[in-house]
N, C-alpha and C. Protein backbone atom coordinates (compact mmCIF):
# COMPACT_ATOMS: atom_id res chain seq x y z
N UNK A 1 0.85 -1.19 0.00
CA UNK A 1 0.00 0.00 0.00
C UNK A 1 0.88 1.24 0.00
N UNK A 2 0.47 2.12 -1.35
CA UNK A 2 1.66 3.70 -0.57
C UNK A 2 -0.12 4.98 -1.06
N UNK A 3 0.43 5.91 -0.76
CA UNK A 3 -0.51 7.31 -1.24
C UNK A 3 0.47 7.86 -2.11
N UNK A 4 -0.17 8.49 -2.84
CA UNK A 4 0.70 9.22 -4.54
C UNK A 4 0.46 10.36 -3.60
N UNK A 5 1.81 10.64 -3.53
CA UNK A 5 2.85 12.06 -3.17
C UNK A 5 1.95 13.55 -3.84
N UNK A 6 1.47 13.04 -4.80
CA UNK A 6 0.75 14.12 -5.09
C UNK A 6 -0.63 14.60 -5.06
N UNK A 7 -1.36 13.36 -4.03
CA UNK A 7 -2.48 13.66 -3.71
C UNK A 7 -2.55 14.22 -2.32
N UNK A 8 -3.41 16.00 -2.46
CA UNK A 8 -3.20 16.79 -1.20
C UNK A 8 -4.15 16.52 -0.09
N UNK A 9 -4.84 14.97 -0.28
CA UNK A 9 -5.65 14.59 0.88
C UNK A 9 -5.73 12.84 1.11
N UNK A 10 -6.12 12.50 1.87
CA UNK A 10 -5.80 11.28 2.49
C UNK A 10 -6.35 9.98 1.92
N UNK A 11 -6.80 9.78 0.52
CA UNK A 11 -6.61 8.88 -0.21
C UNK A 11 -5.85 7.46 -0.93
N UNK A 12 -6.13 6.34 -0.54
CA UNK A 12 -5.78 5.28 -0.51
C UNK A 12 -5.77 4.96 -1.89
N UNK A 13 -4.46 4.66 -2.53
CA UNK A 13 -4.11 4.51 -4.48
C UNK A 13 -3.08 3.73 -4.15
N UNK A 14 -3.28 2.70 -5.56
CA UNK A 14 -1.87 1.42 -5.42
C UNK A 14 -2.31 1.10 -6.59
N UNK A 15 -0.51 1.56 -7.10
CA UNK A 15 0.03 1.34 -8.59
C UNK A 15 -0.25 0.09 -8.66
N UNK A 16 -1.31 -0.68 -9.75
CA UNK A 16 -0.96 -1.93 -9.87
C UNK A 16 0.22 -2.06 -11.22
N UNK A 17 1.23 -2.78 -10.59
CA UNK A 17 2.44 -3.11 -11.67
C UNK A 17 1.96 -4.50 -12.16
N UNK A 18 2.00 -4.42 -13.21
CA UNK A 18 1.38 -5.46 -14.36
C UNK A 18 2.47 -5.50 -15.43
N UNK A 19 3.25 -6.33 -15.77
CA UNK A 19 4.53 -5.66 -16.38
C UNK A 19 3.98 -6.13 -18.07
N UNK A 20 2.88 -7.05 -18.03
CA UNK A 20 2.36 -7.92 -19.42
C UNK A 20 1.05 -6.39 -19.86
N UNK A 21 0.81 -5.91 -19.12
CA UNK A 21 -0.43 -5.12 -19.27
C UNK A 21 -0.05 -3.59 -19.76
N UNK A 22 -0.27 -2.93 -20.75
CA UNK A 22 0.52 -1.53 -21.59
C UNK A 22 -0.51 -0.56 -20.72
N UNK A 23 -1.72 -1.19 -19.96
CA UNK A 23 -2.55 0.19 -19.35
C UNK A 23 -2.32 0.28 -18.16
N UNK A 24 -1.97 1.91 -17.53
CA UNK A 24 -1.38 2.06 -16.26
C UNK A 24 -3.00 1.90 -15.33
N UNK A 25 -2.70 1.13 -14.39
CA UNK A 25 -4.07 0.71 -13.48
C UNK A 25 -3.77 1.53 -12.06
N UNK A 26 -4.75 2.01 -11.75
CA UNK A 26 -4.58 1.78 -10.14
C UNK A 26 -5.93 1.62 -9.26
N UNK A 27 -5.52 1.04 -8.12
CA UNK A 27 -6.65 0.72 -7.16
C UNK A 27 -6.79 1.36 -6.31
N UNK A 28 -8.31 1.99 -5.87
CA UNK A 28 -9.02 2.64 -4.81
C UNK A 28 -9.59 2.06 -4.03
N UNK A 29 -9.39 2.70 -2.80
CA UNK A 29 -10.47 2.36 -1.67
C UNK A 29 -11.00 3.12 -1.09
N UNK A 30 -12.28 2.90 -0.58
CA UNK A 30 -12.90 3.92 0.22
C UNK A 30 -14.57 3.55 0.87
N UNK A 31 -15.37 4.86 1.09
CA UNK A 31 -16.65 4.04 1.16
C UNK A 31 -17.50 3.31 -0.17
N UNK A 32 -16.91 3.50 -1.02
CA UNK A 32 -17.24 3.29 -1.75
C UNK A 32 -16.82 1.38 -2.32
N UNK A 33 -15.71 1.24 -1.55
CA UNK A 33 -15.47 -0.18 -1.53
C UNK A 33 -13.55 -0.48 -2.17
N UNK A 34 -14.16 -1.17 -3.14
CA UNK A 34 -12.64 -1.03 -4.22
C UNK A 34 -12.92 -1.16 -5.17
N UNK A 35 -12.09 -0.10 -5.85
CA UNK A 35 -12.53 -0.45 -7.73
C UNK A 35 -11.04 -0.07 -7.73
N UNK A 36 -11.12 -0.54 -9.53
CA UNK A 36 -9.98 -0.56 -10.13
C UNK A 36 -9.62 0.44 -11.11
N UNK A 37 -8.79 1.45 -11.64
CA UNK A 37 -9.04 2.67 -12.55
C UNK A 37 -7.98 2.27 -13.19
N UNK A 38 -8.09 2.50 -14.90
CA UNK A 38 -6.92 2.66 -15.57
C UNK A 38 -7.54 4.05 -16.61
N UNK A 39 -5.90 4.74 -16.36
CA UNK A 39 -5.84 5.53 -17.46
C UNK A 39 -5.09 5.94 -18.59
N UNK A 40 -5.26 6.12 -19.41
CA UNK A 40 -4.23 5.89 -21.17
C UNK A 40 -4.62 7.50 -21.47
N UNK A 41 -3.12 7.51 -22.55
CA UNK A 41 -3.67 8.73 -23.28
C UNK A 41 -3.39 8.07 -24.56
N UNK A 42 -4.26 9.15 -25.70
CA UNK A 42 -3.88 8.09 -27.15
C UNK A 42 -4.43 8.85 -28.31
N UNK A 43 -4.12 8.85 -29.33
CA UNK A 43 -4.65 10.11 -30.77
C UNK A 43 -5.53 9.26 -31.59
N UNK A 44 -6.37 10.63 -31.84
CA UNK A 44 -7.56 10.24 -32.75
C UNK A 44 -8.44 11.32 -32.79
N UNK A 45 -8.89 11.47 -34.16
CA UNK A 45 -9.56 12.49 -34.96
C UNK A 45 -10.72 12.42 -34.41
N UNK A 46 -11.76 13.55 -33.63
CA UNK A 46 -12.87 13.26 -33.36
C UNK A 46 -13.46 14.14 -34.25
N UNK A 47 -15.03 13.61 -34.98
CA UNK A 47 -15.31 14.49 -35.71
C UNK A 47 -16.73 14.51 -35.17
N UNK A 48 -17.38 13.13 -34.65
CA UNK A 48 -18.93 13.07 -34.47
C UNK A 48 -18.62 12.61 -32.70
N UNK A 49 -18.98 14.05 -31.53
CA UNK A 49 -18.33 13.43 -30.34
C UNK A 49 -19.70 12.47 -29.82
N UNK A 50 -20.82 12.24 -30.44
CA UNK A 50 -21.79 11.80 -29.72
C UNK A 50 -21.50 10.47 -30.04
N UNK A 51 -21.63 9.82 -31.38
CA UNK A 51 -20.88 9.02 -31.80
C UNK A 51 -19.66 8.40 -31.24
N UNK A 52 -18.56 9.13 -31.35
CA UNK A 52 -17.43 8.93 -30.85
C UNK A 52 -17.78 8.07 -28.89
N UNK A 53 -18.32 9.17 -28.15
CA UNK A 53 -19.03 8.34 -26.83
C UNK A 53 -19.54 6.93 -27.17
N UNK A 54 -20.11 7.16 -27.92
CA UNK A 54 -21.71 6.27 -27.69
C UNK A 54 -20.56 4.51 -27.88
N UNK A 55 -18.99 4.89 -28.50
CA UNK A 55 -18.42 3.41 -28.56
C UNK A 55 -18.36 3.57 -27.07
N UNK A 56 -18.10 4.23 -26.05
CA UNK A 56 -17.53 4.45 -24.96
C UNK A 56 -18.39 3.45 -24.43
N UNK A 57 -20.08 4.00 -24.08
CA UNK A 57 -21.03 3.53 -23.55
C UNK A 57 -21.24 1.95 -24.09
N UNK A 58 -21.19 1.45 -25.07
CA UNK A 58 -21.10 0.25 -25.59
C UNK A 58 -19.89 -0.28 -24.94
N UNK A 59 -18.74 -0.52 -24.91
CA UNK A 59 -18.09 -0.85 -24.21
C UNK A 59 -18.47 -1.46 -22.90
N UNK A 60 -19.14 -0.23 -22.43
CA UNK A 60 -19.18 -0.23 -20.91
C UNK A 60 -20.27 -1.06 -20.50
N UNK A 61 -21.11 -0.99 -21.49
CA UNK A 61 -22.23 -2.19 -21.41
C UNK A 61 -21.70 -3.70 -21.60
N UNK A 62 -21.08 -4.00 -22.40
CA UNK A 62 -20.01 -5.51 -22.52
C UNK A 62 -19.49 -5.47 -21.56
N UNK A 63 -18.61 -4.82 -20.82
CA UNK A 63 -18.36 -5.35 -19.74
C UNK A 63 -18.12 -4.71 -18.46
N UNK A 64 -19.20 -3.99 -17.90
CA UNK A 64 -19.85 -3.54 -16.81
C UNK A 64 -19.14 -2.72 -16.32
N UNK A 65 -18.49 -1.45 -17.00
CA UNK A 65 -17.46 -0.70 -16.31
C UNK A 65 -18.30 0.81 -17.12
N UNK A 66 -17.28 1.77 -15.98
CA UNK A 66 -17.50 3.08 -16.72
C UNK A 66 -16.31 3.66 -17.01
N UNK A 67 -16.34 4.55 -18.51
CA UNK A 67 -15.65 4.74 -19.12
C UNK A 67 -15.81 6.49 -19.07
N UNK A 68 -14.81 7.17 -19.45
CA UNK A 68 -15.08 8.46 -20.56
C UNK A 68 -13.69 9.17 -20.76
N UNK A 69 -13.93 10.14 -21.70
CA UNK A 69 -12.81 10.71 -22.38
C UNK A 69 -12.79 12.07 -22.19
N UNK A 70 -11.80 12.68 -22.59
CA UNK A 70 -11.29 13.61 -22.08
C UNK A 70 -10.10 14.35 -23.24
N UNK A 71 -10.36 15.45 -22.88
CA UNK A 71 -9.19 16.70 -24.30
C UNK A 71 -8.27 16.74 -22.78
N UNK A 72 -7.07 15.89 -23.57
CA UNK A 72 -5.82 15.51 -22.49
C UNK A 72 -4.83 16.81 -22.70
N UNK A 73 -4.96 17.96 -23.41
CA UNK A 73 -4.45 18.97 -23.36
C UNK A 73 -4.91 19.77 -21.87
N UNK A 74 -6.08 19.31 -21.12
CA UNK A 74 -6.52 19.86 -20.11
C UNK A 74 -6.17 19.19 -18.93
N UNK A 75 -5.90 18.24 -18.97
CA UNK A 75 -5.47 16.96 -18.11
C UNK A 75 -3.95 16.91 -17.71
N UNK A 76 -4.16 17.12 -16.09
CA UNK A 76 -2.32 16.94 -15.57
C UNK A 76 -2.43 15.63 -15.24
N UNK A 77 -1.75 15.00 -16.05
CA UNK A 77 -1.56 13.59 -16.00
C UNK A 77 -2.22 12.46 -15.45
N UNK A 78 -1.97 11.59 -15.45
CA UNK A 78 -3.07 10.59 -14.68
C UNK A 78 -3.46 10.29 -13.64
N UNK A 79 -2.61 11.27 -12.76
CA UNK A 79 -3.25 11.05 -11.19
C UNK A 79 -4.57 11.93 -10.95
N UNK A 80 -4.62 12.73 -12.16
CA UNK A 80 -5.39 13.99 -12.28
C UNK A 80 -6.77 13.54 -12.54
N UNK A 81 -6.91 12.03 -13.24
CA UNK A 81 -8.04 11.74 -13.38
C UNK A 81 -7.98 10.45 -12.43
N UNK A 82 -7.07 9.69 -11.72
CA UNK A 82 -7.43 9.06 -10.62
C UNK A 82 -8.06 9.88 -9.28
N UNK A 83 -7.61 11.10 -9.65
CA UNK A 83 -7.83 11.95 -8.11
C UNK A 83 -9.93 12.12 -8.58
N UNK A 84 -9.95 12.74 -9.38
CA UNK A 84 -11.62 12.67 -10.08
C UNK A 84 -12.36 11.53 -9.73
N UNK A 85 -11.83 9.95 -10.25
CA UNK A 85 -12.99 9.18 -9.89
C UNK A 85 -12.81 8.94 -8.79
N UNK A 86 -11.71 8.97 -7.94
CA UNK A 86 -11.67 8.66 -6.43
C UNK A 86 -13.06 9.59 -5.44
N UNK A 87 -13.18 11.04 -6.48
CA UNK A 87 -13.89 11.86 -5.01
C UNK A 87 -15.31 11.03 -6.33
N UNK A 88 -15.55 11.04 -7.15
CA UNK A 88 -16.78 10.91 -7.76
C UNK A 88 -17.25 9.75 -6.99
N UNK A 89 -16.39 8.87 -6.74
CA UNK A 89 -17.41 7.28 -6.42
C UNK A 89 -17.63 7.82 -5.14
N UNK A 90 -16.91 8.58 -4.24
CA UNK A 90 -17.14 8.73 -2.91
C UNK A 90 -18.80 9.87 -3.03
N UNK A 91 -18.63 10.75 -3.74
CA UNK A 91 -19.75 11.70 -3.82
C UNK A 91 -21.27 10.55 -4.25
N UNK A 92 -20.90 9.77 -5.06
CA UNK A 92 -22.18 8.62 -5.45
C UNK A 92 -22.19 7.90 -4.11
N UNK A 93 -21.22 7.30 -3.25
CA UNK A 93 -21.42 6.10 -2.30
C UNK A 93 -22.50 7.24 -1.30
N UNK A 94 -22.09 8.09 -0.64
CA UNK A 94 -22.73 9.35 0.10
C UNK A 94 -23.64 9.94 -0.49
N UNK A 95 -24.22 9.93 -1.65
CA UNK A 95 -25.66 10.11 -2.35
C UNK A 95 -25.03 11.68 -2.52
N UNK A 96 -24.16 12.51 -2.70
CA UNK A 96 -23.65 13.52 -2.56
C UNK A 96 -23.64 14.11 -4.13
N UNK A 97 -23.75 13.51 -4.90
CA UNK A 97 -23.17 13.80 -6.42
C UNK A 97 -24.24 14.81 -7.10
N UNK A 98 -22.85 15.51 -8.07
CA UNK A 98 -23.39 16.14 -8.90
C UNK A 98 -24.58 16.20 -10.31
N UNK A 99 -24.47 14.28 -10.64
CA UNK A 99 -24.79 13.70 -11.92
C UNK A 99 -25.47 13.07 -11.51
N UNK A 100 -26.14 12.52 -11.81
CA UNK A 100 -26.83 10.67 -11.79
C UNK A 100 -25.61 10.02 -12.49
N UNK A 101 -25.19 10.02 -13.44
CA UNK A 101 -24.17 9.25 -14.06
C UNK A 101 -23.25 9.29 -13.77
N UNK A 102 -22.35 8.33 -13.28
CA UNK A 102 -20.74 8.27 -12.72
C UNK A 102 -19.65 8.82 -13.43
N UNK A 103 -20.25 8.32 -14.71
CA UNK A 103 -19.17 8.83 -16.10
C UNK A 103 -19.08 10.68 -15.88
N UNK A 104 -20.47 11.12 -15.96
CA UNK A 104 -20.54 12.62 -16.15
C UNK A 104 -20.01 13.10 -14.59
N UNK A 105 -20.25 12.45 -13.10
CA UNK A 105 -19.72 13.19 -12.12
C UNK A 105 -18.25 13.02 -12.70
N UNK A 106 -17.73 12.00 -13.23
CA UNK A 106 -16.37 12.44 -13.06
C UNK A 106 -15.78 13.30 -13.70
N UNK A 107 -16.31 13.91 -15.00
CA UNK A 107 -16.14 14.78 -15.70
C UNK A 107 -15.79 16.10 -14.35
N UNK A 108 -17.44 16.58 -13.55
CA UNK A 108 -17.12 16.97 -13.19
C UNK A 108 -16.19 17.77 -12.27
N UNK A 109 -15.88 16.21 -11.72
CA UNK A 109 -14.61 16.55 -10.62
C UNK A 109 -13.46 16.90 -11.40
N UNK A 110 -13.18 16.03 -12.58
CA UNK A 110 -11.81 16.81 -13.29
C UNK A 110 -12.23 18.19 -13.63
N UNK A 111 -12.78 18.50 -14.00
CA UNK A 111 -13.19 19.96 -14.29
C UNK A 111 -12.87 21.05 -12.85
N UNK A 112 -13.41 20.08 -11.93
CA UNK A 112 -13.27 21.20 -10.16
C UNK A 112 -14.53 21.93 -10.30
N UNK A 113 -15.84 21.46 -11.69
CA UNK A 113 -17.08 22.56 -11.78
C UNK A 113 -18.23 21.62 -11.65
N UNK A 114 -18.96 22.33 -10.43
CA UNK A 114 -20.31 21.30 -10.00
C UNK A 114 -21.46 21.65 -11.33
N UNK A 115 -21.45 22.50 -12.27
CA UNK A 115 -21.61 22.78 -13.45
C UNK A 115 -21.77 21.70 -14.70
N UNK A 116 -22.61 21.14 -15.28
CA UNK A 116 -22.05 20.09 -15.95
C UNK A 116 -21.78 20.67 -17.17
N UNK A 117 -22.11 21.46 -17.67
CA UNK A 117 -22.10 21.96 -18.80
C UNK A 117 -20.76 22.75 -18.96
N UNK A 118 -20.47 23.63 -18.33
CA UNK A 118 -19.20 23.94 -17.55
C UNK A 118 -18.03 23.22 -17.31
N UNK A 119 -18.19 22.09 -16.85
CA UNK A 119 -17.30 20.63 -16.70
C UNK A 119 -17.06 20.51 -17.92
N UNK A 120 -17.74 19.68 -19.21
CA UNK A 120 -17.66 19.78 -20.28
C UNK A 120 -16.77 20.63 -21.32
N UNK A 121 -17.26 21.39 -21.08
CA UNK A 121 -16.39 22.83 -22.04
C UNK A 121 -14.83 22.87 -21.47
N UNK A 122 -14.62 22.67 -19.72
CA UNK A 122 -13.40 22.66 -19.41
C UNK A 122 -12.17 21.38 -19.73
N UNK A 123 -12.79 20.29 -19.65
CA UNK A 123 -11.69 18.80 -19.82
C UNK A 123 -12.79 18.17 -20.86
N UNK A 124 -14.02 18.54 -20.71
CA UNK A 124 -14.23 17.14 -22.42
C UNK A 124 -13.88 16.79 -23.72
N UNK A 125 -13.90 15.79 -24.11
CA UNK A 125 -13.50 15.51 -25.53
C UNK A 125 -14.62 16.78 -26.36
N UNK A 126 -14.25 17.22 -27.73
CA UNK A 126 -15.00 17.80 -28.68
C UNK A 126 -14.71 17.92 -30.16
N UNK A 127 -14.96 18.17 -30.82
CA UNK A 127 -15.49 17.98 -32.36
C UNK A 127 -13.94 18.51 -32.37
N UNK A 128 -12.97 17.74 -33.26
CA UNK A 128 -11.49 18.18 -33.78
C UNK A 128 -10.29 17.67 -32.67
N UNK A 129 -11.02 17.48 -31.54
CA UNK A 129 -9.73 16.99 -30.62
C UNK A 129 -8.93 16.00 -31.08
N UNK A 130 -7.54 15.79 -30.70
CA UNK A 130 -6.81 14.86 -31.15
C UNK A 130 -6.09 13.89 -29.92
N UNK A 131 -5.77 15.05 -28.91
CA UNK A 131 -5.07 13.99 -27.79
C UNK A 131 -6.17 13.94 -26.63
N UNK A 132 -6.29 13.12 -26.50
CA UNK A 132 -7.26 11.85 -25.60
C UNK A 132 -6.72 11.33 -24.29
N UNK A 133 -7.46 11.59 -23.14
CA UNK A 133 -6.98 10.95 -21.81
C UNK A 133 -8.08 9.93 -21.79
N UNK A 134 -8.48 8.94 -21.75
CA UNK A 134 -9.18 7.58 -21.42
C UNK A 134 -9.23 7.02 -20.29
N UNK A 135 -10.47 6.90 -19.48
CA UNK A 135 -10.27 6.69 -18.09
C UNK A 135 -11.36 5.71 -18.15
N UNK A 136 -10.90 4.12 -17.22
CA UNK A 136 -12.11 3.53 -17.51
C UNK A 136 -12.34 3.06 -15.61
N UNK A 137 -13.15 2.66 -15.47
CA UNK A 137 -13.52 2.48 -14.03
C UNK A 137 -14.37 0.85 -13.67
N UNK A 138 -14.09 0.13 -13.04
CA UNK A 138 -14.70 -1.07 -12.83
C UNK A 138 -14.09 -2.03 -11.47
N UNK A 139 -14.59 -3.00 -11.78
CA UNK A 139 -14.08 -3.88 -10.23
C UNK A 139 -13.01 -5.08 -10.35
N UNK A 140 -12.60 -4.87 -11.95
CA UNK A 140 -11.50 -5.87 -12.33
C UNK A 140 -10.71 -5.02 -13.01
N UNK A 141 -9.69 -6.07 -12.97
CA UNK A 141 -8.42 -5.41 -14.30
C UNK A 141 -9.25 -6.12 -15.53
N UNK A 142 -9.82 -7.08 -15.70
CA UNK A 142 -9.79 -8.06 -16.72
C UNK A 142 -10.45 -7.31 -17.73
N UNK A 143 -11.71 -6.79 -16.57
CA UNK A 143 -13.20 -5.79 -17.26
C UNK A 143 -12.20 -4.41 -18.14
N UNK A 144 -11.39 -3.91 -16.96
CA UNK A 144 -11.08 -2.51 -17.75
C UNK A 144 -10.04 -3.09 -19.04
N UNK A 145 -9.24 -3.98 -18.63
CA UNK A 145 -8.74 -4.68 -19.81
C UNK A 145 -9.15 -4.26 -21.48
N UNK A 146 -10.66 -5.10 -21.02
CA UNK A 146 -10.97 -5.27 -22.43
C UNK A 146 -12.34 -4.28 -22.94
N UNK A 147 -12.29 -3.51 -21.76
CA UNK A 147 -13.00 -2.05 -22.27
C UNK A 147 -11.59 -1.18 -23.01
N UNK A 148 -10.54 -0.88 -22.44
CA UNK A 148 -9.98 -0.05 -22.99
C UNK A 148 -9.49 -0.78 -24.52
N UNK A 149 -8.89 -2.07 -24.36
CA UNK A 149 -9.12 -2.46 -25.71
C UNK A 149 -9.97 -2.09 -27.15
N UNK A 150 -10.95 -2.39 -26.59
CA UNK A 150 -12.31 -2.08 -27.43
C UNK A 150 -12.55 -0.87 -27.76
N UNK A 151 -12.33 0.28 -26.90
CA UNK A 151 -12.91 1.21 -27.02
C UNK A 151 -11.27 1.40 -27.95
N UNK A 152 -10.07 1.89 -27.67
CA UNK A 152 -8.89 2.03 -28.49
C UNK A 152 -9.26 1.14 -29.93
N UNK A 153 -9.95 0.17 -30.04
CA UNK A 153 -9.76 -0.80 -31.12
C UNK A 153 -10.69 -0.05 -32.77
N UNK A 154 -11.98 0.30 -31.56
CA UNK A 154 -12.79 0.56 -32.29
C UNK A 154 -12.86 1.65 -32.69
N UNK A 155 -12.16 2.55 -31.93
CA UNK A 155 -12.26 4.06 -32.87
C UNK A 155 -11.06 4.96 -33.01
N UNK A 156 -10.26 3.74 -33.36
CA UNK A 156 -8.68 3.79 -34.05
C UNK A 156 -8.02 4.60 -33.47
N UNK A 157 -7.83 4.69 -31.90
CA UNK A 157 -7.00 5.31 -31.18
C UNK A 157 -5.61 4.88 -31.46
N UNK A 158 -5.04 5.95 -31.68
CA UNK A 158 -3.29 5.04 -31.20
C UNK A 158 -2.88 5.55 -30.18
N UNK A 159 -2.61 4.61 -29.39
CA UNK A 159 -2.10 4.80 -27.77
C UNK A 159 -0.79 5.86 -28.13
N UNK A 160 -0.43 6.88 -26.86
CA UNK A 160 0.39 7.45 -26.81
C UNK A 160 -0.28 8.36 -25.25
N UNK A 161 1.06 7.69 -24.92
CA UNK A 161 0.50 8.40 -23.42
C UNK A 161 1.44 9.81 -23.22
N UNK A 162 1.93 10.37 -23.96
CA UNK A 162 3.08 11.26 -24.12
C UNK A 162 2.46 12.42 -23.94
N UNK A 163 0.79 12.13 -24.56
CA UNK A 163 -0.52 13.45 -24.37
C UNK A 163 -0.40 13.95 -23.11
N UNK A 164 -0.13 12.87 -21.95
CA UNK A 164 -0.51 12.78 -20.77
C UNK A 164 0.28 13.77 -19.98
N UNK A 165 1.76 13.73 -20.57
CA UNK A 165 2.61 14.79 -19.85
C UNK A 165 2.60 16.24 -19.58
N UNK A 166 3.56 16.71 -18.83
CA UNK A 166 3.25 18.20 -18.19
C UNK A 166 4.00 19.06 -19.25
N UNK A 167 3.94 19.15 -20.52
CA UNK A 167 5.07 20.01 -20.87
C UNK A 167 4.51 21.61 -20.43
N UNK A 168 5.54 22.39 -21.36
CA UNK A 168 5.54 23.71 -21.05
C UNK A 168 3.83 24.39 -21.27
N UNK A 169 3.58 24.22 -22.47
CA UNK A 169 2.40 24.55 -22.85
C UNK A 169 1.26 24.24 -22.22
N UNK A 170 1.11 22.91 -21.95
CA UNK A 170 0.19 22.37 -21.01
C UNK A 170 0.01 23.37 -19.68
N UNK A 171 1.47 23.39 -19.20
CA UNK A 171 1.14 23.94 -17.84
C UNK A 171 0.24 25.14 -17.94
N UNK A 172 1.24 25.95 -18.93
CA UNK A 172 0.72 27.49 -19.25
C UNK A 172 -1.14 27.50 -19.68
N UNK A 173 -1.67 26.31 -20.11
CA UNK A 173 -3.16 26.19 -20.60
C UNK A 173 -4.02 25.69 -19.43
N UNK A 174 -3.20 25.11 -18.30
CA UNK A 174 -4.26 24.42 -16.79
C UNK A 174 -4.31 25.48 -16.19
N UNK A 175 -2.77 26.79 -16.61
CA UNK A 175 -3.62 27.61 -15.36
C UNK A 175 -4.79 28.39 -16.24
N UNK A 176 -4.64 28.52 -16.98
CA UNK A 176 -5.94 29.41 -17.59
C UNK A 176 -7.40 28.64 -17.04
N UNK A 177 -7.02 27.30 -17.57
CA UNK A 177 -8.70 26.53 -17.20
C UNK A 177 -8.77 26.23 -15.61
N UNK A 178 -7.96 26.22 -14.79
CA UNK A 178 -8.13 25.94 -13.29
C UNK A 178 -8.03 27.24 -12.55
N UNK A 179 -7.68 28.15 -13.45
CA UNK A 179 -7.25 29.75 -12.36
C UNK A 179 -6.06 29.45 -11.83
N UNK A 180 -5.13 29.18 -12.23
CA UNK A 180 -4.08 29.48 -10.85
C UNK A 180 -2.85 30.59 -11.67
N UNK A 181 -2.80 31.50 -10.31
CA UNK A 181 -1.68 32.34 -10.74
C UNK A 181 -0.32 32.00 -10.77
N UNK A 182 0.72 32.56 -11.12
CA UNK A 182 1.97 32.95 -11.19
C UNK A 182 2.99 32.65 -9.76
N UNK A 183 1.76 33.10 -9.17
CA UNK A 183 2.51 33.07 -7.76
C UNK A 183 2.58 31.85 -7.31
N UNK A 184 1.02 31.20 -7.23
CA UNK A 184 0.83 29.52 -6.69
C UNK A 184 2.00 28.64 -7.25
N UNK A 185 2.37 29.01 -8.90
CA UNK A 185 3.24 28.25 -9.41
C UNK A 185 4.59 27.72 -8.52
N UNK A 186 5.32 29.51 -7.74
CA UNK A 186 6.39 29.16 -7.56
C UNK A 186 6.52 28.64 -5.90
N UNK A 187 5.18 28.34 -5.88
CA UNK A 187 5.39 27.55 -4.53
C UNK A 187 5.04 26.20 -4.61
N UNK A 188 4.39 25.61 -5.80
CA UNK A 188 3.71 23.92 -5.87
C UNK A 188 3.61 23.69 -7.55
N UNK A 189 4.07 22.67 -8.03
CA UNK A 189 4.04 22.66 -8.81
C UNK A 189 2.15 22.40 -9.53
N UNK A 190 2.36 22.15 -10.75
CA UNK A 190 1.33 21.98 -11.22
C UNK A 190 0.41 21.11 -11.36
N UNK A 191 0.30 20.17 -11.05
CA UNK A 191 -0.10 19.03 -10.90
C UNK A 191 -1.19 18.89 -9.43
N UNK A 192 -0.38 19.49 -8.29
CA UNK A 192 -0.79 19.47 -6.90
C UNK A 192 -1.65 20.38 -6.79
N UNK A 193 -1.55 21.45 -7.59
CA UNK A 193 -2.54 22.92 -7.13
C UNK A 193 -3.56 22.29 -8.44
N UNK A 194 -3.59 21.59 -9.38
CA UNK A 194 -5.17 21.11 -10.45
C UNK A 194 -5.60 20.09 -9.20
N UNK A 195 -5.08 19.47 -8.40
CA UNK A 195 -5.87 18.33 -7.80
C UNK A 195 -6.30 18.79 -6.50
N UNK A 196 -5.32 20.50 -6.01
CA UNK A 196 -6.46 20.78 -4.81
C UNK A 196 -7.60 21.79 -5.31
N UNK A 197 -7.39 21.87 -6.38
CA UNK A 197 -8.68 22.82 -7.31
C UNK A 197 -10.23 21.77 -7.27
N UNK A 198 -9.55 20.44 -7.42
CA UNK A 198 -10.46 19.27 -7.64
C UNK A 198 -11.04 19.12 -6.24
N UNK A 199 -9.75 19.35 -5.45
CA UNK A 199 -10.84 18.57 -3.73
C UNK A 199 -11.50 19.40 -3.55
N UNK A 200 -11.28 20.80 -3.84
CA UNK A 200 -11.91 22.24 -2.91
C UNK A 200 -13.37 22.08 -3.28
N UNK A 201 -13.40 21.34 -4.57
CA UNK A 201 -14.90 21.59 -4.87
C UNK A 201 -15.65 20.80 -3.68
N UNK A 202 -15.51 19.87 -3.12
CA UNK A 202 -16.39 19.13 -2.00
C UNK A 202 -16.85 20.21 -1.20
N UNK A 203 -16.13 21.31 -1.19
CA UNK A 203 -16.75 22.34 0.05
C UNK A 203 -17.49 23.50 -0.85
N UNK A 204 -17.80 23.27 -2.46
CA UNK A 204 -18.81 23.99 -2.68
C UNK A 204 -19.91 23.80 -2.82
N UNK A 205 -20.30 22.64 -1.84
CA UNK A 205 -21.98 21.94 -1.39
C UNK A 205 -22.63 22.28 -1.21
């Protein structure tokens, strides 16, 4: 058992190392129980995003997981969307949530906007996007396995998790969509101040 160094609250995460498996997994706990999260980044032309979902939701119906996507230009890396479904399942276990749908609270939480529409516009996939964060959610590796498969298979993603990283530009585009100034920068890096943007929202209930 360890906690990711970069989560600014008391959350239980464990890297599962899978050395046969190309999707980075990790496991949660909480009231919510244990589930399993993997997240990928990966390119592909979106032109029809309802479409483009609707493989998501199919997926998720084969094999009982939830899925969704994400414009990974908005996305600090993958703890960024482990830190999201971690508070989302907790906001559903506590009847607390923003959505009825798990998929759409988690939107919200990456976003940090109890807003859904708002959420959306800030981290969702949309008409022309190219780099893709993929987050799938369930109670096996086996399930997210062969959701992320499927969903990569079927709508000709090519994996590249390289989307996923912090470069220069990125940083300079999270603070625009999360607010953070100049100053926050030179005390925490970037990564830590998008994921306490994410917890703070619990206290806008």
């Amino acid at each position: 058992m360890r906690l990711n160094a970069f989560l600014p609250i008391n959350i239980w995460v464990k890297y599962l190392k899978e050395p046969s498996v190309v999707f980075g997994m990790f496991e949660l706990k909480g009231a919510f129980g244990k589930r399993v999260v993997g997240v990928v980044g990966g390119r592909a032309s979106v032109s029809d995003v309802d479409e483009f979902l609707g493989k998501f939701a199919k997926a998720d119906r084969e094999n009982r997981t939830t899925s969704q996507a994400f414009d990974a230009s908005n996305i600090a890396g993958k703890e960024h969307l482990v830190h999201a479904a971690y508070h989302a399942l907790t906001a559903h276990a506590a009847k607390r949530n923003f959505a009825s749908s798990l998929s759409i609270e988690i939107v919200c939480w990456a976003a940090a906007e109890r807003q859904i529409a708002r959420a959306f516009e800030k981290v969702g996939v949309r008409k022309g996007s190219k780099g893709l964060a993929i987050l799938a959610l369930g109670d096996s590796r086996a399930r997210l396995r062969r959701t992320l498969v499927s969903i990569c298979r079927e709508l000709g993603i090519e994996r590249d998790d390289g989307v996923l990283e912090l470069t220069r530009e990125k940083i300079s585009k999270l603070c625009k969509v999360f607010s953070i100034s100049k100053d926050e920068l030179k005390i925490a890096p970037i990564q830590k101040l998008v994921l306490e943007r994410v917890a703070l929202l619990a206290l806008e209930r």
